[in-house]
Protein backbone atom coordinates (compact mmCIF):
# COMPACT_ATOMS: atom_id res chain seq x y z
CA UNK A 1 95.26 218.66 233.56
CA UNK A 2 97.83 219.75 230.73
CA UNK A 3 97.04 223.39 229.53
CA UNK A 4 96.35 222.92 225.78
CA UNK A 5 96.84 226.81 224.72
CA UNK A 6 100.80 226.70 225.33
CA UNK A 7 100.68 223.85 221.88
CA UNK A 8 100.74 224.93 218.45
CA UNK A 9 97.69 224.32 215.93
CA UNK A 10 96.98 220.62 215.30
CA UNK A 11 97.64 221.28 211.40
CA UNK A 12 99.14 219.48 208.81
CA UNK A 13 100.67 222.05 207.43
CA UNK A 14 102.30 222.88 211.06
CA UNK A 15 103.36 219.15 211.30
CA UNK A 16 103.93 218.26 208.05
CA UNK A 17 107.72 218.44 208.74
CA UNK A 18 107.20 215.28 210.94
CA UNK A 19 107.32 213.08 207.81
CA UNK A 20 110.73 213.79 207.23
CA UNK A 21 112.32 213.16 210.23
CA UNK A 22 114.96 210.80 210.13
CA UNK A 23 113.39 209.14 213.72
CA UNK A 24 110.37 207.81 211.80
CA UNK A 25 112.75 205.62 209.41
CA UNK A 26 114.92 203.66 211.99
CA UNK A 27 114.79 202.44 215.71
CA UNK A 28 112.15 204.52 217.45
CA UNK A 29 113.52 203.07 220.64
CA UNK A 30 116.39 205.28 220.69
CA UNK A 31 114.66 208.33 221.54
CA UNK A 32 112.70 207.37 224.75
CA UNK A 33 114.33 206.55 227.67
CA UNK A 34 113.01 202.70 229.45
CA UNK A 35 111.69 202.56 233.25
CA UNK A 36 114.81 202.80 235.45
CA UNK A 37 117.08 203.53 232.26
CA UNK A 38 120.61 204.21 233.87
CA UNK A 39 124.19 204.62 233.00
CA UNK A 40 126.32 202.94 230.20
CA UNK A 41 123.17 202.06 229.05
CA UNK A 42 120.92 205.89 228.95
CA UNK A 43 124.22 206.89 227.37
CA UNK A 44 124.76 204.69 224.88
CA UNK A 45 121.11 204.94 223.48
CA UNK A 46 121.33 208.87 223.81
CA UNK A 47 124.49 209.02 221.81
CA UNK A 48 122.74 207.03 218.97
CA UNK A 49 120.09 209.22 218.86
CA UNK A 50 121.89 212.55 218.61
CA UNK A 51 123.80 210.82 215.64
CA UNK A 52 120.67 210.61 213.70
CA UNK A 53 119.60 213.84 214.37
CA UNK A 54 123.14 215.01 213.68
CA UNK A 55 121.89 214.35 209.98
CA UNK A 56 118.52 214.58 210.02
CA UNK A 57 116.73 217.61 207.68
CA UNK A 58 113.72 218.82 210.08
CA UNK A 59 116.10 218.65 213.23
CA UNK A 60 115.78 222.34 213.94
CA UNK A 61 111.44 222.19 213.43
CA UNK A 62 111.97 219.45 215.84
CA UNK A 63 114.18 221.07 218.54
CA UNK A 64 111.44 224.19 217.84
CA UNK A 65 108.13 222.20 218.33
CA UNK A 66 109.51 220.40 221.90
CA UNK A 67 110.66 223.64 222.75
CA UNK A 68 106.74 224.86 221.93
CA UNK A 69 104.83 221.85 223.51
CA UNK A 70 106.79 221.39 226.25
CA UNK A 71 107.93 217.84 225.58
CA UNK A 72 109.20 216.91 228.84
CA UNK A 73 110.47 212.80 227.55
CA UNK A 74 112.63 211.76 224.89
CA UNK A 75 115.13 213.33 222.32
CA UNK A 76 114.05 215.82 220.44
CA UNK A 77 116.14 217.88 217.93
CA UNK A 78 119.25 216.72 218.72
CA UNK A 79 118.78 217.64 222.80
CA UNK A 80 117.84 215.60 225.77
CA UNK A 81 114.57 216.88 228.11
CA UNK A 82 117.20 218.14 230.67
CA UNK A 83 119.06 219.84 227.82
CA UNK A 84 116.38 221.01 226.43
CA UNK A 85 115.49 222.38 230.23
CA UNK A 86 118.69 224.15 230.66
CA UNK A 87 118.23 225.83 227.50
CA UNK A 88 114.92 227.17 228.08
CA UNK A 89 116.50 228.73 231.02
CA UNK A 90 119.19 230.43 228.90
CA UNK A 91 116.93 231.85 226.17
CA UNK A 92 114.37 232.65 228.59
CA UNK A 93 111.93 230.49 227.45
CA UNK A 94 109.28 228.73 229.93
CA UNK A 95 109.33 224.82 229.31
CA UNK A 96 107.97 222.62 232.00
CA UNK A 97 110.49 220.50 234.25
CA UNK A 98 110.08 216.72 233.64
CA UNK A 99 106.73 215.36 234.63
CA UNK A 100 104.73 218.61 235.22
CA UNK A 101 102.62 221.16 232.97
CA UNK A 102 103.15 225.02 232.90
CA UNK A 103 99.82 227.15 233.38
């Protein structure tokens, strides 16, 4: 079971910055990977998705909050869940590996 203490305060006021995210306007596709997404293909839809949050106004309250919850899928601020891994490790901060929960 997840551990719920590591996420922030289900608040509007916490998540209000949501609504402005560029992601919500366009192809929501772009920032989830399919099953047995590979190659040409992963690359192509990650590169589309970093160019909108390239531009996009809440991109570092994004990158924050995944770095927060934990988001383990998906493009979030700008970064990848492996990028976002390896710069957890950098900073020091504890983010769970794809797939699994931290205690």
């Amino acid at each position: 079971m997840a551990n719920i203490k590591r996420l922030p305060p289900a608040l509007l006021d916490v998540y209000e910055w949501q609504d402005q995210g560029l992601c919500r306007k366009g192809r929501r596709d772009l920032f989830f990977e399919e099953d047995r997404e590979r190659g040409t293909r992963r690359s192509r839809r990650e590169a589309g998705a970093k160019r909108v949050c390239a531009v996009c106004p809440v991109k570092a309250a994004c990158l924050e909050h995944a770095l927060q919850a934990g988001e383990a899928y998906g493009i979030w601020g700008g970064l990848t869940a492996a990028e976002r891994e390896v710069l957890s490790v950098r900073t020091g901060r504890r983010v769970p590996a794809r797939g699994r929960t931290v205690a």
